[in-house]
PDB file of N, CA and C in Angstrom:
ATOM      1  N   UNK A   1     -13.409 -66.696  23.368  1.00  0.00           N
ATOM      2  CA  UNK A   1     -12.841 -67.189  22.161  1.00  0.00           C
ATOM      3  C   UNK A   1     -13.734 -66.814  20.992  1.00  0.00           C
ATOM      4  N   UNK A   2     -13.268 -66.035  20.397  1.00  0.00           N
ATOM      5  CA  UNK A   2     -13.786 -65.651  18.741  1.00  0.00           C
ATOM      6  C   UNK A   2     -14.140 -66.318  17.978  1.00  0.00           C
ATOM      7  N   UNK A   3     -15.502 -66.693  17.679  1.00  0.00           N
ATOM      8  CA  UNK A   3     -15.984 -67.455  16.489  1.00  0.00           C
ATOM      9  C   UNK A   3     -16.497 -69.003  17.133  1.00  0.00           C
ATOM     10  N   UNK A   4     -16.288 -69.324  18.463  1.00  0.00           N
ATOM     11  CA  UNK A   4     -16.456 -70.428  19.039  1.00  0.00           C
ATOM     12  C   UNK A   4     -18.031 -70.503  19.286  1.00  0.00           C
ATOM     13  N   UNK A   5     -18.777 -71.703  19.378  1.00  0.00           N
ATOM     14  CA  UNK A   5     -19.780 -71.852  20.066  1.00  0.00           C
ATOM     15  C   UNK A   5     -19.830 -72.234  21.801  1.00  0.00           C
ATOM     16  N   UNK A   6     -20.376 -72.067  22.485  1.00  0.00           N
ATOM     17  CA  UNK A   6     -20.162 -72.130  23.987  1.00  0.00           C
ATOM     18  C   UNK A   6     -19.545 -73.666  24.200  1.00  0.00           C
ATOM     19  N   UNK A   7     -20.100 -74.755  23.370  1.00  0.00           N
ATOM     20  CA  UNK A   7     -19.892 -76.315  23.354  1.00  0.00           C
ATOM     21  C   UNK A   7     -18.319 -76.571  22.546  1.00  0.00           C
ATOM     22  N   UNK A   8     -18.090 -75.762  22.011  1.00  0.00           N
ATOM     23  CA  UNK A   8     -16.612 -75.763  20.970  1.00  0.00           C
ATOM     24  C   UNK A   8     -15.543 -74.702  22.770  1.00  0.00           C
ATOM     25  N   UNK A   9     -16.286 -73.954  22.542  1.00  0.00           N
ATOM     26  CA  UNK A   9     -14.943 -73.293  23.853  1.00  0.00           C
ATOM     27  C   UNK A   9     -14.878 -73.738  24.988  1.00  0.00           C
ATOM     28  N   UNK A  10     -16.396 -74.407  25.514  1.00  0.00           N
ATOM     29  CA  UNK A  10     -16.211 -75.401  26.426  1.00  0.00           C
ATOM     30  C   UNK A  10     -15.027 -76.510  26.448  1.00  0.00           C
ATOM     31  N   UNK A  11     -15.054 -77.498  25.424  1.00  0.00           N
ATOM     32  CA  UNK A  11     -14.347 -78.221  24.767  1.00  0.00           C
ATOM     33  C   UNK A  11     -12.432 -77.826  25.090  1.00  0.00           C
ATOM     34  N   UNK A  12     -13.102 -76.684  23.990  1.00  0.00           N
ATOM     35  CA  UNK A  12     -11.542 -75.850  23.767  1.00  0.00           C
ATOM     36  C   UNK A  12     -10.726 -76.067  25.409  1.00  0.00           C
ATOM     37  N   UNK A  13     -11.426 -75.327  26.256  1.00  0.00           N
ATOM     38  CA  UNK A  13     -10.739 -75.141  27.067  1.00  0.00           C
ATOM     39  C   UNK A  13     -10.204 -76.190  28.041  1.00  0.00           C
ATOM     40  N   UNK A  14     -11.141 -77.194  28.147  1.00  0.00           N
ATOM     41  CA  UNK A  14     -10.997 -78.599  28.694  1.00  0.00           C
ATOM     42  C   UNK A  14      -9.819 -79.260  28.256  1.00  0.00           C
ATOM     43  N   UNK A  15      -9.505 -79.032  26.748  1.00  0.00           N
ATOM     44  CA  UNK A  15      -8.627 -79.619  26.094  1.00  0.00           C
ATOM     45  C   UNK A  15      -7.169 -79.149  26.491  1.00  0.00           C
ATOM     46  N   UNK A  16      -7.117 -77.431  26.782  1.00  0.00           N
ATOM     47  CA  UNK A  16      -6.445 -76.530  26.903  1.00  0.00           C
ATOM     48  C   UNK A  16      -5.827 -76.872  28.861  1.00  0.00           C
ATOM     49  N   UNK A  17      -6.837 -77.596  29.517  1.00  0.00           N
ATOM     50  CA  UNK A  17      -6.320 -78.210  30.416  1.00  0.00           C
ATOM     51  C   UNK A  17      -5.854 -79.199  30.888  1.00  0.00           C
ATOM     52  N   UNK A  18      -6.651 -80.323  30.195  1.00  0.00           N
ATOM     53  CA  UNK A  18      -6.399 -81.388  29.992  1.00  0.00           C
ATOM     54  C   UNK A  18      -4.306 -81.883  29.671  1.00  0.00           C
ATOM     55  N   UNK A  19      -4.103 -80.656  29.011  1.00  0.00           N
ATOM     56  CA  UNK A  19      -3.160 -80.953  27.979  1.00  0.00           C
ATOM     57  C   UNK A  19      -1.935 -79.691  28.379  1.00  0.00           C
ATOM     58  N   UNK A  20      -2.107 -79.502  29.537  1.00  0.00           N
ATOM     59  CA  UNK A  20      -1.283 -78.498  29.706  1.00  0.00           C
ATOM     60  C   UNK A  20       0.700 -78.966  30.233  1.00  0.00           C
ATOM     61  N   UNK A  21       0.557 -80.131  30.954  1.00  0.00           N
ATOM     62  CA  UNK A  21       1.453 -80.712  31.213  1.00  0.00           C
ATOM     63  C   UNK A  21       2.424 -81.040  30.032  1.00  0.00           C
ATOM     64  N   UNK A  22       3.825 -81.624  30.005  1.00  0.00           N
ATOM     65  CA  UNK A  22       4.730 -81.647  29.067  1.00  0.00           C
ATOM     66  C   UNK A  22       4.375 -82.939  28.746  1.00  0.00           C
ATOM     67  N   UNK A  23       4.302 -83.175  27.807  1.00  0.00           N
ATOM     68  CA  UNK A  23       4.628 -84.607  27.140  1.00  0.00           C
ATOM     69  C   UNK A  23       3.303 -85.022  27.113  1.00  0.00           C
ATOM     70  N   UNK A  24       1.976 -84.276  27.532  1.00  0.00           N
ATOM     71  CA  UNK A  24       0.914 -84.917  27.587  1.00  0.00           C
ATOM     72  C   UNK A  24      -0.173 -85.326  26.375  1.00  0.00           C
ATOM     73  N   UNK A  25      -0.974 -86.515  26.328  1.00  0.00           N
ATOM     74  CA  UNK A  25      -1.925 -86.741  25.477  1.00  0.00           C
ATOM     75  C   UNK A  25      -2.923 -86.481  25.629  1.00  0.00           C
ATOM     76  N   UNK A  26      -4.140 -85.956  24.346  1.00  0.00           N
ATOM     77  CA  UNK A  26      -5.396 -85.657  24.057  1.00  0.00           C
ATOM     78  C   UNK A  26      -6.175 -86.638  25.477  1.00  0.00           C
ATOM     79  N   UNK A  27      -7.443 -86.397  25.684  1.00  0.00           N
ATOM     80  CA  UNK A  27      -8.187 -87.078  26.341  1.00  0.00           C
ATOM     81  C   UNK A  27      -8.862 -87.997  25.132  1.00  0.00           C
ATOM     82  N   UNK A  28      -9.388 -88.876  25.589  1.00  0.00           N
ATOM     83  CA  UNK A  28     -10.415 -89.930  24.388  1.00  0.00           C
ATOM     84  C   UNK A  28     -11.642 -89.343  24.507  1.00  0.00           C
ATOM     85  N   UNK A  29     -12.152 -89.510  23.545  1.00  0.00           N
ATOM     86  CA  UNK A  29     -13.503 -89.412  22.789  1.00  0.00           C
ATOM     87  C   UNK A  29     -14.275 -89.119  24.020  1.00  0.00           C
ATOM     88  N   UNK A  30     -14.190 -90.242  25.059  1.00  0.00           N
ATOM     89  CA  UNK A  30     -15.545 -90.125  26.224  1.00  0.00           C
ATOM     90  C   UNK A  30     -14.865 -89.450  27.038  1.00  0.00           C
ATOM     91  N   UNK A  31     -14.184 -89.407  27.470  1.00  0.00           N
ATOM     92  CA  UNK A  31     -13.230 -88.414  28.463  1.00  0.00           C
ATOM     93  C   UNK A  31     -14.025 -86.928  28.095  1.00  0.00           C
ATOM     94  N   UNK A  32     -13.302 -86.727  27.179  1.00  0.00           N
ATOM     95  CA  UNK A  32     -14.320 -84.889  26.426  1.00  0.00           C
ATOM     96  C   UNK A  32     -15.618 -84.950  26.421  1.00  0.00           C
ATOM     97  N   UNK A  33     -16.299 -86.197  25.666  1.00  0.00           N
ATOM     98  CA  UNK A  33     -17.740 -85.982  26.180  1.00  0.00           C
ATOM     99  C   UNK A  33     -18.184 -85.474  27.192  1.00  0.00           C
ATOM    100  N   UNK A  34     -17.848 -86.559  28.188  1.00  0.00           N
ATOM    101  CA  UNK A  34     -18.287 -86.097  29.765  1.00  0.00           C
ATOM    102  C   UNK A  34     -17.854 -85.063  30.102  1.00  0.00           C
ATOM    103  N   UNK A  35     -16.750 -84.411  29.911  1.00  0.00           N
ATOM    104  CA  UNK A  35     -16.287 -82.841  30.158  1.00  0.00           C
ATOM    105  C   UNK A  35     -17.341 -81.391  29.406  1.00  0.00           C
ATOM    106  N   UNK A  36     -17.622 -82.130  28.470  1.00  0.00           N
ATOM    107  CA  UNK A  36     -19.014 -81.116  27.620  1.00  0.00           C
ATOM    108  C   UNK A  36     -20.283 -81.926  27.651  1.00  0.00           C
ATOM    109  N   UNK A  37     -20.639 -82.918  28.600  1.00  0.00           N
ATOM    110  CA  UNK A  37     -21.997 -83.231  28.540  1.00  0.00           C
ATOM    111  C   UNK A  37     -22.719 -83.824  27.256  1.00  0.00           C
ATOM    112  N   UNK A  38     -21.760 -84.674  26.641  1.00  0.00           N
ATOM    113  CA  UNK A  38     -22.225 -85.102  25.032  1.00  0.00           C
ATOM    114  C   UNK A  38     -21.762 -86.836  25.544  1.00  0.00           C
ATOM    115  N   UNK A  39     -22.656 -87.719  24.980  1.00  0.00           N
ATOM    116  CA  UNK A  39     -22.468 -88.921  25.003  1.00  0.00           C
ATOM    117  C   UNK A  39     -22.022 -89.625  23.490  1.00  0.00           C
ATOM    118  N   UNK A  40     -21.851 -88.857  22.724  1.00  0.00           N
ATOM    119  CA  UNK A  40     -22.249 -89.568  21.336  1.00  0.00           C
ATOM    120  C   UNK A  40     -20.711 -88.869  21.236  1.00  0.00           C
ATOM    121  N   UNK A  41     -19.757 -89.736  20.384  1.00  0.00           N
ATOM    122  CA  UNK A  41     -18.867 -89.731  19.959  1.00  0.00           C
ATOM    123  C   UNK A  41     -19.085 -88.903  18.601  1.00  0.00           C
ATOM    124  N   UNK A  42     -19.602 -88.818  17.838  1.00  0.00           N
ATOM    125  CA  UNK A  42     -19.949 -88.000  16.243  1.00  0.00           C
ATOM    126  C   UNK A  42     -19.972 -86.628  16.973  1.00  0.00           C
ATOM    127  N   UNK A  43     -20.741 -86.651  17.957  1.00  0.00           N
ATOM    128  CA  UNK A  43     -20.929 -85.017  18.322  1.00  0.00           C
ATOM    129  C   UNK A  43     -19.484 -84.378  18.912  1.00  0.00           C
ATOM    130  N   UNK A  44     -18.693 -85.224  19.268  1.00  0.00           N
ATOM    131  CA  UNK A  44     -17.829 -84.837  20.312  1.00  0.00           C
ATOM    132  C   UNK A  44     -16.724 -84.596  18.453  1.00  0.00           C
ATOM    133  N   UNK A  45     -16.885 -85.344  17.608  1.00  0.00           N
ATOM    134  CA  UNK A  45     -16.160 -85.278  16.316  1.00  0.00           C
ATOM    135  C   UNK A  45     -15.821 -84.104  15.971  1.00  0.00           C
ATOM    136  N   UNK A  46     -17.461 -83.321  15.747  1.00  0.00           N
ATOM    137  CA  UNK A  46     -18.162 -82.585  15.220  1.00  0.00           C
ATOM    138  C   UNK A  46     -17.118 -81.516  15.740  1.00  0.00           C
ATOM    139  N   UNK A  47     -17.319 -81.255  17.035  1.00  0.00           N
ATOM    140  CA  UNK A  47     -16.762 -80.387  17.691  1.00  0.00           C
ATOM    141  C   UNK A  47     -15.420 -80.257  17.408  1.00  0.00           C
ATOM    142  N   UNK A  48     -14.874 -81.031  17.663  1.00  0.00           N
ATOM    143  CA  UNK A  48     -13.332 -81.171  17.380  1.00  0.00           C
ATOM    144  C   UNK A  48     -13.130 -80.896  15.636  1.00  0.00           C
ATOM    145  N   UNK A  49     -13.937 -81.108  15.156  1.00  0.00           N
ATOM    146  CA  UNK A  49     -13.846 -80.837  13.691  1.00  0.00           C
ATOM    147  C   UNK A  49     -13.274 -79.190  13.279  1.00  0.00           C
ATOM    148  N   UNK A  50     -14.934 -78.458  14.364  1.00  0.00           N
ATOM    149  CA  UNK A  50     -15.182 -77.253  14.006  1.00  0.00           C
ATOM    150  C   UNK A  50     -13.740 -76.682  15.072  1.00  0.00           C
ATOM    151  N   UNK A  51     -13.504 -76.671  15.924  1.00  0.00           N
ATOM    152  CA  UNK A  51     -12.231 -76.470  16.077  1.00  0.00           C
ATOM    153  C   UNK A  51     -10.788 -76.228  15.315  1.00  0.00           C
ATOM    154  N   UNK A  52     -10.501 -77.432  14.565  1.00  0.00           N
ATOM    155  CA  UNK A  52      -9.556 -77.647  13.540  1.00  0.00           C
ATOM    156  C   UNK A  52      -9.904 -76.828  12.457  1.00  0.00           C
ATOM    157  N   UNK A  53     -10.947 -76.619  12.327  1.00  0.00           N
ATOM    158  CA  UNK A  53     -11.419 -75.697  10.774  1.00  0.00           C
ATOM    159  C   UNK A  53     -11.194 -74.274  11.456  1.00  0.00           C
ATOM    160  N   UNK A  54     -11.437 -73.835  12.505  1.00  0.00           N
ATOM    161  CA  UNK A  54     -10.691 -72.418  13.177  1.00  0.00           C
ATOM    162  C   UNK A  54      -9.361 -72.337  13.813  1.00  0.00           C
ATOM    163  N   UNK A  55      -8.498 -73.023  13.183  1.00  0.00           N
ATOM    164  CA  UNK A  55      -7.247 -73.109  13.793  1.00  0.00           C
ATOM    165  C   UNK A  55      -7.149 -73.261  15.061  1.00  0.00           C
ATOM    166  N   UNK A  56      -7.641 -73.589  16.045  1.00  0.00           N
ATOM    167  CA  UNK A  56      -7.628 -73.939  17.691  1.00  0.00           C
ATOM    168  C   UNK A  56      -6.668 -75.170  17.510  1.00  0.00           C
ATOM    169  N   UNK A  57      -7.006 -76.380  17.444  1.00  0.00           N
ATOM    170  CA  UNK A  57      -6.171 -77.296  17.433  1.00  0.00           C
ATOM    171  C   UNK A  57      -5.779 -77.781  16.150  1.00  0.00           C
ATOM    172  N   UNK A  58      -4.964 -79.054  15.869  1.00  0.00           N
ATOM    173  CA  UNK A  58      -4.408 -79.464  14.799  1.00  0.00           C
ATOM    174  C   UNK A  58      -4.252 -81.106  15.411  1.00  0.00           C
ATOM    175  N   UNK A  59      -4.825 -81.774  14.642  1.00  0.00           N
ATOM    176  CA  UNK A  59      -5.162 -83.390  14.695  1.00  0.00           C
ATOM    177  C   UNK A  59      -4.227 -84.085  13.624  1.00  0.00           C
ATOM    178  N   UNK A  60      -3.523 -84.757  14.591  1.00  0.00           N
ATOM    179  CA  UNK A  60      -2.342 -85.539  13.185  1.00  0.00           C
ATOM    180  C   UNK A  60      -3.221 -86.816  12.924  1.00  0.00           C
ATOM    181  N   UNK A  61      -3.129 -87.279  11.553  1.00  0.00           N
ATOM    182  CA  UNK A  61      -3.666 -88.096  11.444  1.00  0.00           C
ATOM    183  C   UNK A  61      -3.334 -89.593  10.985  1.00  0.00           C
ATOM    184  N   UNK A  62      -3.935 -90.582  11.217  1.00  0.00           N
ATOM    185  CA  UNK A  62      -3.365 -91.883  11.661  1.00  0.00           C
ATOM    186  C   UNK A  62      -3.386 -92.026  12.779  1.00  0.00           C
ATOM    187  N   UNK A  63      -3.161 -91.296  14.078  1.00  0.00           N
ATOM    188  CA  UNK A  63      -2.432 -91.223  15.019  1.00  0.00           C
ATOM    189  C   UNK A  63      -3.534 -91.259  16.197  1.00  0.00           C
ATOM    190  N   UNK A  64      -3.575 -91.748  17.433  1.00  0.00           N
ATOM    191  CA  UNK A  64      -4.832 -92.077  18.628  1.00  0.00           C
ATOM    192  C   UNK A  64      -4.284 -90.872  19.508  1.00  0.00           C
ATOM    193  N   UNK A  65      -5.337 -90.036  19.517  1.00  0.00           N
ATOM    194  CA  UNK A  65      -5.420 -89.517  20.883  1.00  0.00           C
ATOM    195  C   UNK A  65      -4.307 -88.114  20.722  1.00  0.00           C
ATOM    196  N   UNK A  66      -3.779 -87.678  19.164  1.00  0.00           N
ATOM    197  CA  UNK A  66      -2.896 -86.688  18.622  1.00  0.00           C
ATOM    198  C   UNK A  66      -3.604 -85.313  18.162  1.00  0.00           C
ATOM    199  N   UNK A  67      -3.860 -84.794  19.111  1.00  0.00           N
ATOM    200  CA  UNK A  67      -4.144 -83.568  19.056  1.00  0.00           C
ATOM    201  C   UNK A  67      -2.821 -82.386  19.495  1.00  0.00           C
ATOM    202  N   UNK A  68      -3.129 -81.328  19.246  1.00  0.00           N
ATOM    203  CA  UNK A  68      -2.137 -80.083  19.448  1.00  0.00           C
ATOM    204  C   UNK A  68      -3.036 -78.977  19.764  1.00  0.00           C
ATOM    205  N   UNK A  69      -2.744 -78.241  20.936  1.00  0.00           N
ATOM    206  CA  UNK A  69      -3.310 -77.209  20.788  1.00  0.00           C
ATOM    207  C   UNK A  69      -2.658 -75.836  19.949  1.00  0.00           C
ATOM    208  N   UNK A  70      -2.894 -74.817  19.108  1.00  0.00           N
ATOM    209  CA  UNK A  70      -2.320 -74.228  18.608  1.00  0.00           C
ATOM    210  C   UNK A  70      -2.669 -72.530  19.105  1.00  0.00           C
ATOM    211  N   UNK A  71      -1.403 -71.984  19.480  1.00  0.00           N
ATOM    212  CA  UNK A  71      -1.230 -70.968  20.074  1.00  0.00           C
ATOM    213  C   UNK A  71      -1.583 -69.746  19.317  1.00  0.00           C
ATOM    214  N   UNK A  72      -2.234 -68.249  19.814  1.00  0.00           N
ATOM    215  CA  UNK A  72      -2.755 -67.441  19.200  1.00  0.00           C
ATOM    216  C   UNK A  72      -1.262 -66.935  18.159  1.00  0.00           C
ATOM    217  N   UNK A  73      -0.790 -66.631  18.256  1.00  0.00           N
ATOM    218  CA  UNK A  73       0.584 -66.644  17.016  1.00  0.00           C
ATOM    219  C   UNK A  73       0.114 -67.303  15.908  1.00  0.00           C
ATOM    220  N   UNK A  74       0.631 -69.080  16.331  1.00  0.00           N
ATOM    221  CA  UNK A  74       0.078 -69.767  14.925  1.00  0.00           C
ATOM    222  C   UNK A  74      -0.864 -69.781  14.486  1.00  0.00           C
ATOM    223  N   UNK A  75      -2.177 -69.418  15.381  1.00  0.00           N
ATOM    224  CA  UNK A  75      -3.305 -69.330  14.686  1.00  0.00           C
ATOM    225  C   UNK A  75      -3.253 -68.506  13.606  1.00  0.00           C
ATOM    226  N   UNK A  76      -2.998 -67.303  13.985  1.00  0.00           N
ATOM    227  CA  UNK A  76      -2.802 -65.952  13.092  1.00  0.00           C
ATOM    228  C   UNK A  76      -2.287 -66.805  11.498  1.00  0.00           C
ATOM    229  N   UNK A  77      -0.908 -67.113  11.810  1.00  0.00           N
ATOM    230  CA  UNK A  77      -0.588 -68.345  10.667  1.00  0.00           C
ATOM    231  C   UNK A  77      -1.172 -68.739   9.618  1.00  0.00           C
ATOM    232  N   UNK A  78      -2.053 -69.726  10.850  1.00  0.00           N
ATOM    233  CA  UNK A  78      -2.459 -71.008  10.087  1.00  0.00           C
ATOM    234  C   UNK A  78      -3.952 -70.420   9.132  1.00  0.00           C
ATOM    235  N   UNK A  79      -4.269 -69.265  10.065  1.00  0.00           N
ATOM    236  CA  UNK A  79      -5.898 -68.531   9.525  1.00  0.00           C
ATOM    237  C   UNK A  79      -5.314 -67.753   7.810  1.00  0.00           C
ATOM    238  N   UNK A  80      -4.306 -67.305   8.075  1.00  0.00           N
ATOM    239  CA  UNK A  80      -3.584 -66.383   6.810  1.00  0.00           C
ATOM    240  C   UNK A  80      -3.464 -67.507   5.765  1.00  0.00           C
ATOM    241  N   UNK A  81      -2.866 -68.454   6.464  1.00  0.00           N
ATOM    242  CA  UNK A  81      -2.327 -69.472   5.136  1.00  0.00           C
ATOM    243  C   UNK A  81      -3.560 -70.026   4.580  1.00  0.00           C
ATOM    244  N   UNK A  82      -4.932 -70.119   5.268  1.00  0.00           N
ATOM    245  CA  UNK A  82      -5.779 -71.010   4.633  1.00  0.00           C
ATOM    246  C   UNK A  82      -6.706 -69.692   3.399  1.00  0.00           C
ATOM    247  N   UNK A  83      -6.476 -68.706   4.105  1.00  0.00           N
ATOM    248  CA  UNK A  83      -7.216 -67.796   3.474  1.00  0.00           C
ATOM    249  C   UNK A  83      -6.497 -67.449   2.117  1.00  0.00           C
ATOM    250  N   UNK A  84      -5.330 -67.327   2.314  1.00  0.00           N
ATOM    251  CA  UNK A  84      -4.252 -67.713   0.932  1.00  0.00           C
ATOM    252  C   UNK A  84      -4.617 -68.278  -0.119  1.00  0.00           C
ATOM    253  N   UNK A  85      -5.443 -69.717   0.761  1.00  0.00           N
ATOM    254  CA  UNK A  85      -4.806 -70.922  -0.262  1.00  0.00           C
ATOM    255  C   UNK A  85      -6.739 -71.036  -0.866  1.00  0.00           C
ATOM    256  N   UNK A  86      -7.717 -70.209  -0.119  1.00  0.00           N
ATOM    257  CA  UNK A  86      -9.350 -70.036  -0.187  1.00  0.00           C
ATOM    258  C   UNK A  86      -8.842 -68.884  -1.847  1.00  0.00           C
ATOM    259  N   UNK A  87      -8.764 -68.039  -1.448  1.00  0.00           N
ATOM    260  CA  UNK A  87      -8.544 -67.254  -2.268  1.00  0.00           C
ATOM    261  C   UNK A  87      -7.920 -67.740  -3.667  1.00  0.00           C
ATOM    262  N   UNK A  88      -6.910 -68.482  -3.745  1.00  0.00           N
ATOM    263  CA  UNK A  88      -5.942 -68.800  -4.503  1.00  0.00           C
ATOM    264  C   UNK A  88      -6.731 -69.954  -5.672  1.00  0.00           C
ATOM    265  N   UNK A  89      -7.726 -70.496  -4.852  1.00  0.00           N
ATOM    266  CA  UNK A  89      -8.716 -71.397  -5.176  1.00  0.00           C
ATOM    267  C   UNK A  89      -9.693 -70.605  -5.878  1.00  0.00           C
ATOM    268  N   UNK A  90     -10.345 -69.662  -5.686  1.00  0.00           N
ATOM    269  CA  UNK A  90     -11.325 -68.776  -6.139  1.00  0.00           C
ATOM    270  C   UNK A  90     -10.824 -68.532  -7.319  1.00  0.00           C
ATOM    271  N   UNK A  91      -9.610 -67.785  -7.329  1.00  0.00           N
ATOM    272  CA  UNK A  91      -8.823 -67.433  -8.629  1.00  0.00           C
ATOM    273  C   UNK A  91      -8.906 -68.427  -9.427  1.00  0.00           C
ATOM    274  N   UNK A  92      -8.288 -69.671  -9.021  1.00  0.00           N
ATOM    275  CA  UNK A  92      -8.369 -70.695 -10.487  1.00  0.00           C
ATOM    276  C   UNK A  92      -9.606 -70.852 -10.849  1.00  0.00           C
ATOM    277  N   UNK A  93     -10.691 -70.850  -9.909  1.00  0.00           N
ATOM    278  CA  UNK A  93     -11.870 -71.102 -10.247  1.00  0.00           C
ATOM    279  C   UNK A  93     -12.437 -70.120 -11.411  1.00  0.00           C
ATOM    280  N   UNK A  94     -12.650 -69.082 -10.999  1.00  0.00           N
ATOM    281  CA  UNK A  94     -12.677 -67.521 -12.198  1.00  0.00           C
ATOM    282  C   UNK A  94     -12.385 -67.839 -13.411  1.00  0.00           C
ATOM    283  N   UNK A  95     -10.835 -68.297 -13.627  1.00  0.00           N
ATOM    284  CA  UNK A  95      -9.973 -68.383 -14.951  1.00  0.00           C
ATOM    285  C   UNK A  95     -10.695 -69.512 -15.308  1.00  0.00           C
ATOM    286  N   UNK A  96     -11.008 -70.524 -14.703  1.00  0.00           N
ATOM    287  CA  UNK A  96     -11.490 -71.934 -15.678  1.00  0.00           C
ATOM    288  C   UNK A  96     -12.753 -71.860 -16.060  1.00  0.00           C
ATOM    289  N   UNK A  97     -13.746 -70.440 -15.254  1.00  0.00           N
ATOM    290  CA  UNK A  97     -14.674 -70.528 -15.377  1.00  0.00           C
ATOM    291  C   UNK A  97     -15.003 -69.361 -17.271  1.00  0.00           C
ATOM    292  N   UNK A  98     -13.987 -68.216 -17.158  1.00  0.00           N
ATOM    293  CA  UNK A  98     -13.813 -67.569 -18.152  1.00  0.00           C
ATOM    294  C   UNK A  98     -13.008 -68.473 -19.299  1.00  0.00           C
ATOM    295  N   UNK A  99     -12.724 -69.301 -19.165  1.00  0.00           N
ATOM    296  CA  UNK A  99     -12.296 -70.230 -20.362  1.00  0.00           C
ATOM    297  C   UNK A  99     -12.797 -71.050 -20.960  1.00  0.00           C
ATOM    298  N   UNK A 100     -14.053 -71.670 -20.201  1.00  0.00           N
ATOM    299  CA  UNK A 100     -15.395 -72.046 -20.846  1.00  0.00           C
ATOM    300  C   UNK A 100     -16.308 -71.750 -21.152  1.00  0.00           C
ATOM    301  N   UNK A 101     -16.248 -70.157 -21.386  1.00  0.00           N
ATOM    302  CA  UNK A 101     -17.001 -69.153 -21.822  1.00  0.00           C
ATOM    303  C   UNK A 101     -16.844 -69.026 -23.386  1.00  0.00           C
ATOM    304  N   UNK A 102     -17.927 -69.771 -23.987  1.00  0.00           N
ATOM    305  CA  UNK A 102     -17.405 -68.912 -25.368  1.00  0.00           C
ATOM    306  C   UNK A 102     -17.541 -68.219 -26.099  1.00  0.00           C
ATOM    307  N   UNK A 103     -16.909 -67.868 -27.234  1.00  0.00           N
ATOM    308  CA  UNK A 103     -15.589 -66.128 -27.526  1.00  0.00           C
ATOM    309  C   UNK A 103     -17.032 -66.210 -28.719  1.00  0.00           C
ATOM    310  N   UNK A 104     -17.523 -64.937 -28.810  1.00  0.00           N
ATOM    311  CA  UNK A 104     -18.383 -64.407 -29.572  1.00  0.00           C
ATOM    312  C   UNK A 104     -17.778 -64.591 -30.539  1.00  0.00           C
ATOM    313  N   UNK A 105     -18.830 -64.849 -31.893  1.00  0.00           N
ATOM    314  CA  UNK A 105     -17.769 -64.307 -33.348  1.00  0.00           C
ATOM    315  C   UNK A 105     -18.193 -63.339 -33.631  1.00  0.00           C
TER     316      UNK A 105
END
């Protein structure tokens, strides 16, 4: 897996089994720990964080135990759309930054 750390694809893939059945739910917090050897819930976060920030999964929120794994297709997607919306951000940034520039006399 591209861009993963061994503890994130570890993870990844646990999750990727965990969750393979129809209708099935995320494992909890300690469930994944013990599957990656982490006791601390923040770390197991962490992970799952850096995941979601590489399009691997998608975490609804409000919601216990709502994870998705997201398929190399949508990744493609979801990586395009954020880079879109990175970019799109840069741009406004530029213009607001050349507009508080001020105009020589």
């Amino acid at each position: 897996m591209i861009g993963l750390t061994p503890k994130q694809s570890q993870l990844f893939r646990y999750l990727e089994g965990y969750m393979s059945g129809p209708g099935s739910v995320a494992p909890t917090f300690a469930e994944m720990g013990a599957a990656v050897g982490l006791t601390s819930k923040s770390a197991v976060h962490r992970l799952l964080s850096a995941l979601e920030e590489r399009a691997y999964i998608r975490r609804i929120p409000n919601r216990a135990r709502a994870i998705e794994i997201i398929r190399d297709g949508d990744r493609r997607q979801d990586v395009a759309h954020a880079l879109t919306l990175a970019s799109d951000y840069q741009l406004q940034a530029e213009i607001n930054r050349r507009r508080s520039i001020p105009k020589a006399a």
